[in-house]
Protein backbone atom coordinates (compact mmCIF):
# COMPACT_ATOMS: atom_id res chain seq x y z
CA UNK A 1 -48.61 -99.70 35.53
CA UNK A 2 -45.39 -99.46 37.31
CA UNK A 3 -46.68 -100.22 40.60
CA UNK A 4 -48.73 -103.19 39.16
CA UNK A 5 -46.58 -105.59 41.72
CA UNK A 6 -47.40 -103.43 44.51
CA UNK A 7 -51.09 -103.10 43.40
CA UNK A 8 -51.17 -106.82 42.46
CA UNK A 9 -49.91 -108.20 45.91
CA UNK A 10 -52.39 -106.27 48.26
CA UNK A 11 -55.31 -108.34 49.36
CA UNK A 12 -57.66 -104.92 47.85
CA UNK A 13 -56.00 -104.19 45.03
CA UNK A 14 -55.60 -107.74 43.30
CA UNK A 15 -59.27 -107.75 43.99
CA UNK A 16 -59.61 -104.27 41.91
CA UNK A 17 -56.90 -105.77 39.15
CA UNK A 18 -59.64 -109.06 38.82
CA UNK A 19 -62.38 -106.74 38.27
CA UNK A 20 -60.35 -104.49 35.73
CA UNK A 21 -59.73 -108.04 33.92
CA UNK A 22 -63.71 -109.64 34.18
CA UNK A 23 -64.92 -106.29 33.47
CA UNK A 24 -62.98 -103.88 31.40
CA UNK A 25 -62.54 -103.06 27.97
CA UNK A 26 -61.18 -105.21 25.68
CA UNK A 27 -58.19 -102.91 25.12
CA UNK A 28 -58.06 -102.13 29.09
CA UNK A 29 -58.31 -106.03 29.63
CA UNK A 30 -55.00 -106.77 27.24
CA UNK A 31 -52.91 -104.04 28.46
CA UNK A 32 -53.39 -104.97 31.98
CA UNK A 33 -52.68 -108.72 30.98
CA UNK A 34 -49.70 -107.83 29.07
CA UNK A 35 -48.35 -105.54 32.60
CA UNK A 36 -48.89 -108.89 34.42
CA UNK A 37 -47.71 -111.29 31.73
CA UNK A 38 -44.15 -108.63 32.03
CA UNK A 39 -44.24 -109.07 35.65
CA UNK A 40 -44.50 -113.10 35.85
CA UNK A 41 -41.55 -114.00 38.05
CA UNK A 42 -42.89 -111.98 40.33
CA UNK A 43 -46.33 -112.92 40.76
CA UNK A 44 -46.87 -115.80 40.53
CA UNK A 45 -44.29 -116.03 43.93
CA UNK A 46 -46.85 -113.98 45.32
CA UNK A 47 -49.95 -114.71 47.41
CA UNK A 48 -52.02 -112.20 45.47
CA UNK A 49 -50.32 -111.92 42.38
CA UNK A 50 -51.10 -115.51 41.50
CA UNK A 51 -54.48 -115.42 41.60
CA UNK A 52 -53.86 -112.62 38.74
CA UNK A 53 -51.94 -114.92 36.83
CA UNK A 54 -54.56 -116.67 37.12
CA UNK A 55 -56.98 -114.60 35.70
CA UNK A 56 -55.11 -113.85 32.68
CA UNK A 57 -54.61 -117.51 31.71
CA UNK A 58 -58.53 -117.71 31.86
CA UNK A 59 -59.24 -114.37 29.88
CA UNK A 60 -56.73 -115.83 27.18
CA UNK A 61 -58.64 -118.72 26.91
CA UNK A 62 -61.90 -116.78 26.84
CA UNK A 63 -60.57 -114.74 24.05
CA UNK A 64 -60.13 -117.62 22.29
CA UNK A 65 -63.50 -119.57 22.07
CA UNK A 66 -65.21 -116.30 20.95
């Protein structure tokens, strides 16, 4: 994951990283979230990366009604 802001800030591959979080593994889903969470200063400046920040607040709060 070290190119996760590079990944994260394209227009293609944030929408690849919001598929990895609605539709990977559990495991897969919290070690992506944790890469963002690690990366936070930087995304959420970013146009793309936000929307991943996003995400992750939602999955969080996912994980925790189930």
């Amino acid at each position: 994951m070290v190119h996760c802001d590079r990944v994260g800030s394209d227009k293609h591959g944030c929408c690849v990283m919001q598929r990895c979080l609605e539709k990977g593994l559990f495991s897969q889903k919290i070690a992506l979230s944790e890469v963002i969470i690690s990366r936070l200063h930087y995304m959420i400046e970013d146009q793309y990366g936000n929307y991943l920040v996003q995400n992750v607040i939602k999955l969080n709060n996912q994980m925790m009604n189930e």
